[in-house]
PDB file of N, CA and C in Angstrom:
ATOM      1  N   UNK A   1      13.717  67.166  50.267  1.00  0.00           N
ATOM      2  CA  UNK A   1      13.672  68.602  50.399  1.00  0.00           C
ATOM      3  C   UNK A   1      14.184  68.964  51.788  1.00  0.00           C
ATOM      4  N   UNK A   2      15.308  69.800  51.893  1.00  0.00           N
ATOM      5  CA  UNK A   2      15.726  70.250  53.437  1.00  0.00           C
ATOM      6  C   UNK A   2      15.510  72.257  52.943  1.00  0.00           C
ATOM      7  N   UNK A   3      15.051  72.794  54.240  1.00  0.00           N
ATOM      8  CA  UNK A   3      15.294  73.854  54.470  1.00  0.00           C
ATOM      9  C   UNK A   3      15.371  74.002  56.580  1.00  0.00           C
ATOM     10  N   UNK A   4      16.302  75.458  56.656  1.00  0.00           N
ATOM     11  CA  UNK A   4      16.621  75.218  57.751  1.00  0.00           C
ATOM     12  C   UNK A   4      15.635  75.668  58.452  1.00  0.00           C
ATOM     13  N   UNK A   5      15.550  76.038  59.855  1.00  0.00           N
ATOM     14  CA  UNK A   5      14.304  76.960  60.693  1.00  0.00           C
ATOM     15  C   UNK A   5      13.994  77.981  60.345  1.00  0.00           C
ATOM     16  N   UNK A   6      14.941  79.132  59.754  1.00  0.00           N
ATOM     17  CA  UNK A   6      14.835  80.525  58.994  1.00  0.00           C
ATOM     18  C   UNK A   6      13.614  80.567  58.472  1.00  0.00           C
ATOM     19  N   UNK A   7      13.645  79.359  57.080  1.00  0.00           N
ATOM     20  CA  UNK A   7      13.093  79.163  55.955  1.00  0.00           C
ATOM     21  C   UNK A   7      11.430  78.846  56.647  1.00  0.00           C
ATOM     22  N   UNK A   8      11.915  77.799  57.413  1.00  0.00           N
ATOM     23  CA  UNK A   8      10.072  77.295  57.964  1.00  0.00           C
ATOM     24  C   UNK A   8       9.466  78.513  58.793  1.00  0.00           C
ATOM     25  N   UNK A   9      10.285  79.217  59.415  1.00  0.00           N
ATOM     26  CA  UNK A   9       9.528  80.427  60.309  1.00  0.00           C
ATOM     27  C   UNK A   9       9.026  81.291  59.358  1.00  0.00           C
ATOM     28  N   UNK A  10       9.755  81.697  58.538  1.00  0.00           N
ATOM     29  CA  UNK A  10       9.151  82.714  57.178  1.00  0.00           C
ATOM     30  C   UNK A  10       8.456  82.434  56.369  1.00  0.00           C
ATOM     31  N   UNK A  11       7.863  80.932  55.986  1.00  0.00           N
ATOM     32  CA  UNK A  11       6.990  80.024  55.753  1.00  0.00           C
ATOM     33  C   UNK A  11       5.534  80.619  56.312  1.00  0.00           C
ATOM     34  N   UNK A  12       5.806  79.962  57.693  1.00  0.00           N
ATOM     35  CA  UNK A  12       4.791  80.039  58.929  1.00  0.00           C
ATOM     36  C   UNK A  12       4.096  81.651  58.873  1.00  0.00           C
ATOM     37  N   UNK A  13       5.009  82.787  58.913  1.00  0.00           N
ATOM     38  CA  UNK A  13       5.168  83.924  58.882  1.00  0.00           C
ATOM     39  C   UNK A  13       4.090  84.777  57.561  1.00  0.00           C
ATOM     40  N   UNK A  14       4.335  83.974  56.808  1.00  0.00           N
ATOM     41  CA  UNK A  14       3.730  84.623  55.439  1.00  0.00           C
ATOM     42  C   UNK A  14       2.035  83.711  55.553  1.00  0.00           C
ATOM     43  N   UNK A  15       2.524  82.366  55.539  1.00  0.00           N
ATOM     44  CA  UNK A  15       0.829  81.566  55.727  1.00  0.00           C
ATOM     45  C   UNK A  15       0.074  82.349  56.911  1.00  0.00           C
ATOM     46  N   UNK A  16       0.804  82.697  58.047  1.00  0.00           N
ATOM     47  CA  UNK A  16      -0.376  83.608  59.132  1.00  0.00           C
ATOM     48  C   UNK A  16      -0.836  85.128  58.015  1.00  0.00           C
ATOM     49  N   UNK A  17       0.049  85.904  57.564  1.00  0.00           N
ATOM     50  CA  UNK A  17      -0.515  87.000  56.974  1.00  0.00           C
ATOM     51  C   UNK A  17      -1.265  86.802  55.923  1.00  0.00           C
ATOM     52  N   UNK A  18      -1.056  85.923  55.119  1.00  0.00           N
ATOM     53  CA  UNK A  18      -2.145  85.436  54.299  1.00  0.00           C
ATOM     54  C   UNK A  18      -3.623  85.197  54.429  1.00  0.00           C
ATOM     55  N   UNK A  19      -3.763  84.130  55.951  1.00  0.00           N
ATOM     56  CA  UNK A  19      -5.050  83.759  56.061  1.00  0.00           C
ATOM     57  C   UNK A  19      -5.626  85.025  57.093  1.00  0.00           C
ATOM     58  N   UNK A  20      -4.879  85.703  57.570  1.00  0.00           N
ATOM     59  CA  UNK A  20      -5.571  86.873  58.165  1.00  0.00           C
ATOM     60  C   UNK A  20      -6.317  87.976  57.154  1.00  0.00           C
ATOM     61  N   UNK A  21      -5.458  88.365  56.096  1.00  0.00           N
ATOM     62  CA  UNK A  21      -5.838  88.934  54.505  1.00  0.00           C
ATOM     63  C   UNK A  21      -6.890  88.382  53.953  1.00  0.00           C
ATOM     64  N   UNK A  22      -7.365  86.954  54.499  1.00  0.00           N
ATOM     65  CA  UNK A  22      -8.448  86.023  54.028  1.00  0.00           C
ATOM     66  C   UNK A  22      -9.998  86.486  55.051  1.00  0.00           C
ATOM     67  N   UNK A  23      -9.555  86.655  56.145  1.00  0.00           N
ATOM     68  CA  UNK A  23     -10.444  87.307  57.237  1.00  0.00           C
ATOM     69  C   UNK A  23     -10.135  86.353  58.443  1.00  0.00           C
ATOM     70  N   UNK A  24      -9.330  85.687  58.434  1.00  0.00           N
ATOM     71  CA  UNK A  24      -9.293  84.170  59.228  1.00  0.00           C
ATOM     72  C   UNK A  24      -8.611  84.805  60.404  1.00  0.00           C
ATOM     73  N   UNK A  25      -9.492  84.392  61.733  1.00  0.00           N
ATOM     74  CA  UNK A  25      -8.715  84.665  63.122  1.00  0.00           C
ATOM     75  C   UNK A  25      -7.757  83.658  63.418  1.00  0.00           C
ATOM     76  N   UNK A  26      -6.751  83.996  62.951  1.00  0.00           N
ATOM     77  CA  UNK A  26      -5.261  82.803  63.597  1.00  0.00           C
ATOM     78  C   UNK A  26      -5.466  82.449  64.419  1.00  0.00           C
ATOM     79  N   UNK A  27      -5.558  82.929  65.281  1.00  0.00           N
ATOM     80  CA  UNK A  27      -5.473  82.566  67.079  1.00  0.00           C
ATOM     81  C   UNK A  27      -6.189  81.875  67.481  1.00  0.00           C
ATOM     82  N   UNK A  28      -8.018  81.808  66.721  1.00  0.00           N
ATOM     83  CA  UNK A  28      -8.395  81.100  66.825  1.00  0.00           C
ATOM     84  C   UNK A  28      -8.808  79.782  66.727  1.00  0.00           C
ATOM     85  N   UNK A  29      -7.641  79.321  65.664  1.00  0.00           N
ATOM     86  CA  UNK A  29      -7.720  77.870  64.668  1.00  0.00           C
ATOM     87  C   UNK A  29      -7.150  77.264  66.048  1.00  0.00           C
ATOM     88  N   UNK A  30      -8.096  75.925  65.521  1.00  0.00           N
ATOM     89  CA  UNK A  30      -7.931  75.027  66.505  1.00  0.00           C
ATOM     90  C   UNK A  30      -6.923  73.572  65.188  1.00  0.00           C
ATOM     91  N   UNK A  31      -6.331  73.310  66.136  1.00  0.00           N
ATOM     92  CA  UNK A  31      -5.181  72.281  65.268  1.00  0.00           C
ATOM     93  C   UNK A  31      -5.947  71.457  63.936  1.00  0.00           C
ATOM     94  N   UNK A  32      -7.140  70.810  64.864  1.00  0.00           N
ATOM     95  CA  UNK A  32      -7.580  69.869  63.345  1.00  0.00           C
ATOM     96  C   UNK A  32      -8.875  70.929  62.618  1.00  0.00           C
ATOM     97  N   UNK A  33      -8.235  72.230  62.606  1.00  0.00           N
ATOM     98  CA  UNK A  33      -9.584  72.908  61.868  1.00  0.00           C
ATOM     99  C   UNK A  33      -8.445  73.519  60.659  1.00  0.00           C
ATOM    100  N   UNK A  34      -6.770  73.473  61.044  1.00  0.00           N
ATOM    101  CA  UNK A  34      -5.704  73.591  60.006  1.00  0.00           C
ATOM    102  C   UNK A  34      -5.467  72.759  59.391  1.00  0.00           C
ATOM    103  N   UNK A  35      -5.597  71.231  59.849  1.00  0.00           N
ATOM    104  CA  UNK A  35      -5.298  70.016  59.385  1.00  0.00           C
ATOM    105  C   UNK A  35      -7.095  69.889  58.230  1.00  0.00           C
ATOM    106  N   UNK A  36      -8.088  70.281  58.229  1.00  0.00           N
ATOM    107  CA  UNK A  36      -9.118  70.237  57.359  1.00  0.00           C
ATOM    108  C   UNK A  36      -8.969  71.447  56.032  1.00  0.00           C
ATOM    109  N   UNK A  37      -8.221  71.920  56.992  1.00  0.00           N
ATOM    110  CA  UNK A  37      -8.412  73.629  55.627  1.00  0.00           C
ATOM    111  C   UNK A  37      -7.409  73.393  54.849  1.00  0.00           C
ATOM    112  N   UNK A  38      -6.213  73.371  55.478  1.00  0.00           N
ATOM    113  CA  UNK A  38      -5.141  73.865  54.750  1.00  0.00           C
ATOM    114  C   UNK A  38      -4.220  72.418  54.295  1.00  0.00           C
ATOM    115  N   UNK A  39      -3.639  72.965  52.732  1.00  0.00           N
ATOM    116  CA  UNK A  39      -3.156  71.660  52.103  1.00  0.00           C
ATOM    117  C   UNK A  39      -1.407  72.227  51.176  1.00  0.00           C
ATOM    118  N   UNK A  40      -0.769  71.327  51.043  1.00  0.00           N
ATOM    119  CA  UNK A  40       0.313  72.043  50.693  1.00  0.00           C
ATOM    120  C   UNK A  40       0.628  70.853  50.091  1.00  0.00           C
ATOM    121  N   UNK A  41       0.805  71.046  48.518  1.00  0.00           N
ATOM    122  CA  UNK A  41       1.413  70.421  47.355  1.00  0.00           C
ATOM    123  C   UNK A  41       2.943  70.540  46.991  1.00  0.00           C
ATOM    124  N   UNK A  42       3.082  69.566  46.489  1.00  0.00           N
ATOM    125  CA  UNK A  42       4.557  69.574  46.527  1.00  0.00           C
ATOM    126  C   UNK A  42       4.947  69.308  45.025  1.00  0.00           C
ATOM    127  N   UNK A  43       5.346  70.221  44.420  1.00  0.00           N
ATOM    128  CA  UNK A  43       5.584  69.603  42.866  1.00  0.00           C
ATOM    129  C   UNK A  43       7.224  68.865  42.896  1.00  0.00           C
ATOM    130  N   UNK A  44       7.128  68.069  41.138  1.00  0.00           N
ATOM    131  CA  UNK A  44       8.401  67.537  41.205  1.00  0.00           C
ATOM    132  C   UNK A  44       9.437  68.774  41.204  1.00  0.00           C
ATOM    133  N   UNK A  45       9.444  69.730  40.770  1.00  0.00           N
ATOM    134  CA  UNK A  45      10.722  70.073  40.946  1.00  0.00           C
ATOM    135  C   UNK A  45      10.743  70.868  42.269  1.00  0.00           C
ATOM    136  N   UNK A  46      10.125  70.294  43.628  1.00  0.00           N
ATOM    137  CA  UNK A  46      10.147  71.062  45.134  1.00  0.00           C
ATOM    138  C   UNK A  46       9.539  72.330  45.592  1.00  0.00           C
ATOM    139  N   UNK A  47       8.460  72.686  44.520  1.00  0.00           N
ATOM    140  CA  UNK A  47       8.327  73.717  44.519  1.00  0.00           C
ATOM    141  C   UNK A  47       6.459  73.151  45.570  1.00  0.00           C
ATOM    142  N   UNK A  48       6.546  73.868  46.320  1.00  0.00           N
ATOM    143  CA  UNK A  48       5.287  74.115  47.526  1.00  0.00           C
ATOM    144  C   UNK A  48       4.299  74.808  47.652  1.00  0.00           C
ATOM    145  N   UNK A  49       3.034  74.519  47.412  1.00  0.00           N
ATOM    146  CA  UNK A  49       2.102  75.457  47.142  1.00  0.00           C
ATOM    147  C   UNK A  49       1.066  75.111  48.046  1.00  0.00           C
ATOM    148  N   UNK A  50       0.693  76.171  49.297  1.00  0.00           N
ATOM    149  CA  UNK A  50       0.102  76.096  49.785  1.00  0.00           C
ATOM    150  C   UNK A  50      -1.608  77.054  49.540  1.00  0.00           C
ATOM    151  N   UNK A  51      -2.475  75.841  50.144  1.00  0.00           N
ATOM    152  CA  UNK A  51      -3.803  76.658  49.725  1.00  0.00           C
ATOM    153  C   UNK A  51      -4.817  76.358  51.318  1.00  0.00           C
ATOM    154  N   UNK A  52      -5.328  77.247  51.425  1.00  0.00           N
ATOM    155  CA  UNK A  52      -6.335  77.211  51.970  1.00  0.00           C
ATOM    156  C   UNK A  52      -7.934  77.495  51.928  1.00  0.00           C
ATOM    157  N   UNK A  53      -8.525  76.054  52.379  1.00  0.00           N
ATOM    158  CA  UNK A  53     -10.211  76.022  51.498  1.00  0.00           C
ATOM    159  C   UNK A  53     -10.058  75.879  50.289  1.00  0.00           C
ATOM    160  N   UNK A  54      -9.046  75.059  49.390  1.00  0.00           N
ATOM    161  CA  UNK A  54      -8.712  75.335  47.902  1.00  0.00           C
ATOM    162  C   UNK A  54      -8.413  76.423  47.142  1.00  0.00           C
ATOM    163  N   UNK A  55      -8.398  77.972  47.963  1.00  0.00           N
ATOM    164  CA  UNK A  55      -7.510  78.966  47.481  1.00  0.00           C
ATOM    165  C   UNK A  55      -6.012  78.719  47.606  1.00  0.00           C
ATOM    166  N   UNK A  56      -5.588  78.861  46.757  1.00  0.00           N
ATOM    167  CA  UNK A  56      -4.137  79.172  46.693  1.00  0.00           C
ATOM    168  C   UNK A  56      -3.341  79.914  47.670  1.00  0.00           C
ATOM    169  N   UNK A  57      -2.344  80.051  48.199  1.00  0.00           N
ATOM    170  CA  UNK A  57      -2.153  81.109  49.261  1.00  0.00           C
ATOM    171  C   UNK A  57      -0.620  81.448  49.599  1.00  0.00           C
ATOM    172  N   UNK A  58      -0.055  81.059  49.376  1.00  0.00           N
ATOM    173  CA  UNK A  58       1.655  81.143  49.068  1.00  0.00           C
ATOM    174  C   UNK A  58       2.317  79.991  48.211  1.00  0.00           C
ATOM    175  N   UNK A  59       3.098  80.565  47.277  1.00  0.00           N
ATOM    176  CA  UNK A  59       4.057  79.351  46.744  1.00  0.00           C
ATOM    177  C   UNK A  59       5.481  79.936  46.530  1.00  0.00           C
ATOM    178  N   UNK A  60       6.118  78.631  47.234  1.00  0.00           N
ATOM    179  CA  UNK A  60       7.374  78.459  47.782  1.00  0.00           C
ATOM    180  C   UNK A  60       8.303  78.206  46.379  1.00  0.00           C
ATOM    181  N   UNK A  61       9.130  78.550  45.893  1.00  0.00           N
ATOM    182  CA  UNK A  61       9.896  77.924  45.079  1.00  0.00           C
ATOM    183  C   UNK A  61      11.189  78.060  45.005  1.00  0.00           C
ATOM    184  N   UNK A  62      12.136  76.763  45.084  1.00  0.00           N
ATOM    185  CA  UNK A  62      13.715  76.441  45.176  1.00  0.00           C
ATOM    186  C   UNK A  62      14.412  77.222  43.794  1.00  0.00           C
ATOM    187  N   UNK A  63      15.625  78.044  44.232  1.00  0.00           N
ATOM    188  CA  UNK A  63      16.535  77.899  43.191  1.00  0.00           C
ATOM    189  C   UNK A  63      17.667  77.576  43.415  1.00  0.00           C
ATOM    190  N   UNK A  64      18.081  76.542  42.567  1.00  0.00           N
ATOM    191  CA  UNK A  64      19.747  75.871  42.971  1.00  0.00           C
ATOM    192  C   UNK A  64      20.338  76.202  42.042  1.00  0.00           C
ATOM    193  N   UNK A  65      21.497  76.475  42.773  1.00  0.00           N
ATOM    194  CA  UNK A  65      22.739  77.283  42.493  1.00  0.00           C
ATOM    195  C   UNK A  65      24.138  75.798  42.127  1.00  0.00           C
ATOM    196  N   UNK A  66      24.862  76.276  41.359  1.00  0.00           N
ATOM    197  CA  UNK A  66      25.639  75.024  41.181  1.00  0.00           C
ATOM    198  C   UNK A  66      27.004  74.825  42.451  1.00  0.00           C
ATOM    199  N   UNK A  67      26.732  75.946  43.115  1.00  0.00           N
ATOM    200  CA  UNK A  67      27.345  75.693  44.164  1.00  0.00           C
ATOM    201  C   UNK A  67      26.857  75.128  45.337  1.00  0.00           C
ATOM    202  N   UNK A  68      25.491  74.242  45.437  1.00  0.00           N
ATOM    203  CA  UNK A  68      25.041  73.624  46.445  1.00  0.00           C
ATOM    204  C   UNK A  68      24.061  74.348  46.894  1.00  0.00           C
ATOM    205  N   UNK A  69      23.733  75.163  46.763  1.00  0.00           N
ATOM    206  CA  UNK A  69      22.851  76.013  47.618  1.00  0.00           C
ATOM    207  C   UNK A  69      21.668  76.082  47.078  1.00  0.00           C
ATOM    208  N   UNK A  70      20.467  76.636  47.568  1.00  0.00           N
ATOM    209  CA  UNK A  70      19.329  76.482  47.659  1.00  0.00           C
ATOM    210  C   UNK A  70      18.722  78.175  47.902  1.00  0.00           C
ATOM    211  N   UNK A  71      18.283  78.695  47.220  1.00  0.00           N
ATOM    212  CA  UNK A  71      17.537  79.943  47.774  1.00  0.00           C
ATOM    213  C   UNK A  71      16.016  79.563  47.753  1.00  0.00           C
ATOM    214  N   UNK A  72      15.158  79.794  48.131  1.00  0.00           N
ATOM    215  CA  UNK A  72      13.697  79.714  48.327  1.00  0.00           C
ATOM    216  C   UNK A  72      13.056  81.078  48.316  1.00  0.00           C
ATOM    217  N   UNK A  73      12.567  81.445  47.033  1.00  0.00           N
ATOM    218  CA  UNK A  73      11.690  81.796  46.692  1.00  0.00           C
ATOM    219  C   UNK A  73       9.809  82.145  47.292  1.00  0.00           C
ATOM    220  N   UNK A  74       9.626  83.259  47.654  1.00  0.00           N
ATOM    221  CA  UNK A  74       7.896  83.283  47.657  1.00  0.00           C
ATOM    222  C   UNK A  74       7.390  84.262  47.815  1.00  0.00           C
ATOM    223  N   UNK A  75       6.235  83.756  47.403  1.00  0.00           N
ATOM    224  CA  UNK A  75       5.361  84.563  46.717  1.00  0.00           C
ATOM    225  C   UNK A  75       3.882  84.573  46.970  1.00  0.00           C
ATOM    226  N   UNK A  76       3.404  85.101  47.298  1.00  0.00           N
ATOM    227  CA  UNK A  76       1.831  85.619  47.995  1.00  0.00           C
ATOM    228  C   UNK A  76       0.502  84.961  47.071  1.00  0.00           C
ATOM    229  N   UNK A  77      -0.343  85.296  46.996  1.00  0.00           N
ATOM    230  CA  UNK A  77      -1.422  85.050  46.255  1.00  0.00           C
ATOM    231  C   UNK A  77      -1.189  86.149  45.105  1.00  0.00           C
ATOM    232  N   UNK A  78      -1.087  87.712  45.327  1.00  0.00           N
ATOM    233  CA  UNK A  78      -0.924  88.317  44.569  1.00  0.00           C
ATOM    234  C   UNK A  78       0.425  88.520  43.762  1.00  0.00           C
ATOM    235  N   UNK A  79       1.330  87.776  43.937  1.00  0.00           N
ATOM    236  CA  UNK A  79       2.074  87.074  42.597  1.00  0.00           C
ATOM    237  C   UNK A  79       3.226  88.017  43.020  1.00  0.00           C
ATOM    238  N   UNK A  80       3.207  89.045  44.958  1.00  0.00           N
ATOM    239  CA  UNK A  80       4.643  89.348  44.615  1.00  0.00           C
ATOM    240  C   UNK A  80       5.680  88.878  45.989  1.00  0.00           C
ATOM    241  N   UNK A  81       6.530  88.816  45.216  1.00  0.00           N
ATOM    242  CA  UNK A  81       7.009  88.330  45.716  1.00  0.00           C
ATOM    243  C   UNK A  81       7.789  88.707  47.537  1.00  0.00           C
ATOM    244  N   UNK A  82       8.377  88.082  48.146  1.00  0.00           N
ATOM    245  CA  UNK A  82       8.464  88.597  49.733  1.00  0.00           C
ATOM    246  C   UNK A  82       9.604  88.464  50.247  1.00  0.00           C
ATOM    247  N   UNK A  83       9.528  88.902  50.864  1.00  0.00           N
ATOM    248  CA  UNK A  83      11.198  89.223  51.743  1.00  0.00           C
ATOM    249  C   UNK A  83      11.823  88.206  52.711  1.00  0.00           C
ATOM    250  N   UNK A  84      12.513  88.064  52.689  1.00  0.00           N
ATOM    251  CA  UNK A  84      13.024  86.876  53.221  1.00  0.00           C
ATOM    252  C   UNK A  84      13.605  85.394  53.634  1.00  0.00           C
ATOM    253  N   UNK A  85      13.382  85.096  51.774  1.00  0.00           N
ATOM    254  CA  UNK A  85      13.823  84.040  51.277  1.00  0.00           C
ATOM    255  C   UNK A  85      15.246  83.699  52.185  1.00  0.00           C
ATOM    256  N   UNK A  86      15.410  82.541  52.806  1.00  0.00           N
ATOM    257  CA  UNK A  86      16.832  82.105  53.465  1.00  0.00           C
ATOM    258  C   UNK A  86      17.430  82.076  52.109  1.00  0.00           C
ATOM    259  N   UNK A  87      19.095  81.475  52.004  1.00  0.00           N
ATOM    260  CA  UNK A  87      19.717  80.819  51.236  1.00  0.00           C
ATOM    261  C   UNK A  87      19.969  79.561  52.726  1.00  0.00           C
ATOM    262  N   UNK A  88      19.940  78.274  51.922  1.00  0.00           N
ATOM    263  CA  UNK A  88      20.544  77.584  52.304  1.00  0.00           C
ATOM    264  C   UNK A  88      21.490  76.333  51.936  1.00  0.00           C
ATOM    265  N   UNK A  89      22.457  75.980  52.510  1.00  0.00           N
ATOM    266  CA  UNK A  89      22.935  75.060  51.756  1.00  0.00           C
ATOM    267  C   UNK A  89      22.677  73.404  51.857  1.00  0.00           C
ATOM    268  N   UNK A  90      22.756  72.882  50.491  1.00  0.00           N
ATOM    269  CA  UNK A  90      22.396  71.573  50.678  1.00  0.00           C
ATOM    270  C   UNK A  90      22.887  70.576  50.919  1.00  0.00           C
ATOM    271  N   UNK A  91      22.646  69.497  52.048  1.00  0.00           N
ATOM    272  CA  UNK A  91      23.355  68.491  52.438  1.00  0.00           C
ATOM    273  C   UNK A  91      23.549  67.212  51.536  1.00  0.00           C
TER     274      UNK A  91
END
């Protein structure tokens, strides 16, 4: 699975608004209190689903294009979807 920095910042971007929507002080997580909570599955066809405390909390999902490319897909807990999907292309 490759995506570029775009993709991981808007990642990062949506998991902070999420767990804040949860009541969770970002600022205050300490590294191994993210590494206990939060878990991110990876299905076979690349698709990424992150949860926190075993809630569900964004899922990521690839669409390939037959021209190489990759758009990424996501989508919130409440099933809509968000702005900013990169396209990227695949090596």
């Amino acid at each position: 699975m490759h995506f570029g920095n775009a993709v991981a910042q808007r990642i990062e971007e949506l998991l902070r608004e999420q767990l804040e929507e949860l009541g969770v002080d970002v600022s205050a997580l300490e590294p191994h209190e993210i590494a206990a909570n939060m878990r991110c599955d990876i299905w076979p066809d690349q698709t990424l689903l992150y949860a926190w405390k075993e809630t569900p909390i964004l899922r990521v999902v690839p669409e390939r294009y037959d021209d190489g490319t990759v758009q990424w897909r996501m989508f919130t807990t409440d099933g809509t979807e968000q702005r900013g999907a990169e396209e990227e292309t695949v090596q």
